[in-house]
C-alpha atoms as a PDB file:
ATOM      1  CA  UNK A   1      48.981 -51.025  57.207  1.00  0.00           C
ATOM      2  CA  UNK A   2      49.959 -47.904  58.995  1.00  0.00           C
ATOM      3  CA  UNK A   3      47.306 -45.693  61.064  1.00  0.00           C
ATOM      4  CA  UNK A   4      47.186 -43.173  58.272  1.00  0.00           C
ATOM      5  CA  UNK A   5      45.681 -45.882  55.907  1.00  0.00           C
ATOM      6  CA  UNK A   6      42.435 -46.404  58.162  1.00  0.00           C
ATOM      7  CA  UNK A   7      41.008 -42.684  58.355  1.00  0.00           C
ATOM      8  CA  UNK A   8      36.955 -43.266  58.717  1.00  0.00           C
ATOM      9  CA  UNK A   9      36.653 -39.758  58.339  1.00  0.00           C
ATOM     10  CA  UNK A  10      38.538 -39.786  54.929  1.00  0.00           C
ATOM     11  CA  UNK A  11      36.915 -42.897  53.530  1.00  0.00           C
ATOM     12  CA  UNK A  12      33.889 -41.548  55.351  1.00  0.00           C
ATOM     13  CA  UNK A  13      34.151 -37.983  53.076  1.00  0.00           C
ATOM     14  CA  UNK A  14      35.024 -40.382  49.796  1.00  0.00           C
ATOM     15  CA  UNK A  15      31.962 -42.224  50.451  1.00  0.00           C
ATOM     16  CA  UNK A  16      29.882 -38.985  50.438  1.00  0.00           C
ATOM     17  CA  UNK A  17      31.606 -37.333  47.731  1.00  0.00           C
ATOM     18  CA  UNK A  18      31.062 -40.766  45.733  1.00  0.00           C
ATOM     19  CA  UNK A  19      27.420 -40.577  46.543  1.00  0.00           C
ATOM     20  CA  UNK A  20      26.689 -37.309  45.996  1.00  0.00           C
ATOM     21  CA  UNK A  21      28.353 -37.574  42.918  1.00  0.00           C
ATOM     22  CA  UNK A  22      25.757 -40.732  42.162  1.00  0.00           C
ATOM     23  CA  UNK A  23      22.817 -39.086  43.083  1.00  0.00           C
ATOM     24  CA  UNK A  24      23.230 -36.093  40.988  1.00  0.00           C
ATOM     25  CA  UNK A  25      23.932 -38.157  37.658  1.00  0.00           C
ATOM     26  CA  UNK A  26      21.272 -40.659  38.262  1.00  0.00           C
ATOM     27  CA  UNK A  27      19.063 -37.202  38.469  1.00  0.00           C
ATOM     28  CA  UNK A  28      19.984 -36.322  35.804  1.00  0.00           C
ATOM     29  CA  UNK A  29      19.663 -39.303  33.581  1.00  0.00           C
ATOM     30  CA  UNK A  30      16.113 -40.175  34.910  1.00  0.00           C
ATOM     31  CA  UNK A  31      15.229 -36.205  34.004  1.00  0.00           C
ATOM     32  CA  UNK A  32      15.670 -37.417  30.656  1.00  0.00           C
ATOM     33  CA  UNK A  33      14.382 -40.563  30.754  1.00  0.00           C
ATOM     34  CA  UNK A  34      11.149 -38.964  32.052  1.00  0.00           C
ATOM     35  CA  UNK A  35      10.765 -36.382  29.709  1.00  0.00           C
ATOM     36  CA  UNK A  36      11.274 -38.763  26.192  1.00  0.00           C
ATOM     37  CA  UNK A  37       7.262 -38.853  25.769  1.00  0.00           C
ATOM     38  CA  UNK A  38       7.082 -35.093  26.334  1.00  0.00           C
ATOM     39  CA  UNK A  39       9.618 -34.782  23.702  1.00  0.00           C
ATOM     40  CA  UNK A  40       8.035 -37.023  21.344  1.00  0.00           C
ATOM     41  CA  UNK A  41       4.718 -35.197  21.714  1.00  0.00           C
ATOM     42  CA  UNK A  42       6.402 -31.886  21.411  1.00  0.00           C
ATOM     43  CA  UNK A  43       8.192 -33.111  18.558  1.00  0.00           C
ATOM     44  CA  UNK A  44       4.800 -34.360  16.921  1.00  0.00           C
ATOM     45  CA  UNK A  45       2.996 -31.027  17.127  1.00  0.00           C
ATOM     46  CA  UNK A  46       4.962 -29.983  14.526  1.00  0.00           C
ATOM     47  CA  UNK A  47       4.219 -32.483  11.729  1.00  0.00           C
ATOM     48  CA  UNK A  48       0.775 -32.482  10.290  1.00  0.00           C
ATOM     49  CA  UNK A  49      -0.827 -35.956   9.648  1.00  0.00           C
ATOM     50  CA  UNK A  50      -2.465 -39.246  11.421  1.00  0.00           C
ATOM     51  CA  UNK A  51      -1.048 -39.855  14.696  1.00  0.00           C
ATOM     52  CA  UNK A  52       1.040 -42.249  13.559  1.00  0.00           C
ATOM     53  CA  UNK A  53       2.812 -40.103  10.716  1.00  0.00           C
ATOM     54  CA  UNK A  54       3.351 -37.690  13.075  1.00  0.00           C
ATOM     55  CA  UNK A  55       5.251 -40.086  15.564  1.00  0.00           C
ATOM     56  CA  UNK A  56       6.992 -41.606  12.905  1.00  0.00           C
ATOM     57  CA  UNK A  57       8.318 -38.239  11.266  1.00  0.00           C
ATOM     58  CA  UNK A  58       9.102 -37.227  15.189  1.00  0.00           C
ATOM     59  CA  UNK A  59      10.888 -40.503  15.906  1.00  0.00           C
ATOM     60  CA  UNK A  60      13.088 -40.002  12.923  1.00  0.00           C
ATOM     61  CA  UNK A  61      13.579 -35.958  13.880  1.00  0.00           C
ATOM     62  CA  UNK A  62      17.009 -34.946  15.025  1.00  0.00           C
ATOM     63  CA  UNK A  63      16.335 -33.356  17.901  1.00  0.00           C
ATOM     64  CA  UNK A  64      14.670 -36.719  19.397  1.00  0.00           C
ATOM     65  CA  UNK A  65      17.655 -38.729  18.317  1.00  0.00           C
ATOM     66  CA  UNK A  66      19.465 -36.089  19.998  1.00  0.00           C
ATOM     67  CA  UNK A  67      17.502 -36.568  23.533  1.00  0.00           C
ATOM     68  CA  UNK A  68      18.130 -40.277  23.139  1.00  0.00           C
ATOM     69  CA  UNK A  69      21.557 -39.812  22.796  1.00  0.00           C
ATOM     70  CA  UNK A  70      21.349 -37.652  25.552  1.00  0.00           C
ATOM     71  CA  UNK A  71      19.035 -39.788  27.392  1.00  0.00           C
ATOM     72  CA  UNK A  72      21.785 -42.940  27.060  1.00  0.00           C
ATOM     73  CA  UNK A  73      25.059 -40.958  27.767  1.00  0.00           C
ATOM     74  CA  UNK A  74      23.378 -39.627  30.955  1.00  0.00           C
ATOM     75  CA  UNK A  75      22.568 -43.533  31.863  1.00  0.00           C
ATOM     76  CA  UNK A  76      25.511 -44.320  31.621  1.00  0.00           C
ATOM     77  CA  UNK A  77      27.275 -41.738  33.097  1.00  0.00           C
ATOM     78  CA  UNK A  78      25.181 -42.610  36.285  1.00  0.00           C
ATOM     79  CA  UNK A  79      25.843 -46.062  36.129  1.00  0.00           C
ATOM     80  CA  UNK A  80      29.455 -44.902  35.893  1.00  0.00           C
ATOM     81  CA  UNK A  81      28.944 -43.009  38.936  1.00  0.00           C
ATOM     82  CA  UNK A  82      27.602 -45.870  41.019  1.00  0.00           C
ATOM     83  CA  UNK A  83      30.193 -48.769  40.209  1.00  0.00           C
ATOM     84  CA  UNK A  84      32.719 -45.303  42.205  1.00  0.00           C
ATOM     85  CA  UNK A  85      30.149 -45.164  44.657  1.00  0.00           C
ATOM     86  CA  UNK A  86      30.076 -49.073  45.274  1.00  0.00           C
ATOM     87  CA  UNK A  87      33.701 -49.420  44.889  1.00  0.00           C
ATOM     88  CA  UNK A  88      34.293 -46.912  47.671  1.00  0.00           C
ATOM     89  CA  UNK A  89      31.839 -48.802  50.039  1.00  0.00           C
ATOM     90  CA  UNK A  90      33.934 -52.122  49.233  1.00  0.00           C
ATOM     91  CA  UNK A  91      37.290 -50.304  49.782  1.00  0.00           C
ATOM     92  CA  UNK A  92      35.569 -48.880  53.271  1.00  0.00           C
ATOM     93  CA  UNK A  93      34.474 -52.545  54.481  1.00  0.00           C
ATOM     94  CA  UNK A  94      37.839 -54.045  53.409  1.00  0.00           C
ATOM     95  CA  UNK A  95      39.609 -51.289  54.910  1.00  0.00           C
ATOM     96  CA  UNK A  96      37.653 -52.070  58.302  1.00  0.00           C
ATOM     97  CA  UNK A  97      38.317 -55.597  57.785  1.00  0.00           C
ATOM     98  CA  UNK A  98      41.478 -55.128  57.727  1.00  0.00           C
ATOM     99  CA  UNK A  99      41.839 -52.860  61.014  1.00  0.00           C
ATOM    100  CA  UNK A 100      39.652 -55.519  62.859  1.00  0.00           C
ATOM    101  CA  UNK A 101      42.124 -58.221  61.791  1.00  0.00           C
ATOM    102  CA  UNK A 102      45.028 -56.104  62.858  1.00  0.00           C
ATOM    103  CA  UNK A 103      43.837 -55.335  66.290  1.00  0.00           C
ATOM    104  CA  UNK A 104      42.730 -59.239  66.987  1.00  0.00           C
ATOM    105  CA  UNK A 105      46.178 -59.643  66.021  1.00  0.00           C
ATOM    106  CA  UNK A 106      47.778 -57.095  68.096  1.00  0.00           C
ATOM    107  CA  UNK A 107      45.423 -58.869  71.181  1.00  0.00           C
ATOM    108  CA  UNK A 108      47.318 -62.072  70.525  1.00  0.00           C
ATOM    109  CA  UNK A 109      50.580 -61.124  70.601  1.00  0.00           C
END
């Protein structure tokens, strides 16, 4: 491993990046997961009936499919987001690992 592989300050700015990158889509995905109810009650005030015609004729609507699809892509973008932002942490321990070991080596010699 040469010196140029161990750069805290580059696996330092990945980890950020990586994060940030997290934290936005997890935002966003629980923005959506937040709002389904508001949805479905917006959704309902448009249908005349019992309650529960309304929320079935606003469950089968297209625009509240839509959210859900929405709603699931956005989930899983996230989740997408934080297996980078985990793998990055893993690559930063092994990489100091792997310094350590290399200057307890160096000691021996």
């Amino acid at each position: 491993m040469s010196d140029r592989d161990f750069d805290p300050e580059a696996i330092y700015q990945r980890l950020n990046a990586a994060g940030d990158d997290w934290v936005d889509k997890n935002a966003g995905a629980e923005i959506l997961e937040e709002t389904k109810k508001t949805v479905l009650a917006e959704i309902m005030a448009g249908f005349s009936g019992s309650t529960a015609e309304r929320e079935r004729c606003a469950l089968a609507d297209s625009a509240y499919r839509l959210h859900l699809v929405n709603m699931v892509k956005a989930r899983k973008e996230a989740n997408r987001a934080r297996v980078r932002y985990d793998s990055v942490r893993v690559l930063a321990e092994m990489r100091r690992t792997q310094e350590s070991t290399r200057r307890a080596e160096a000691s021996i010699r």
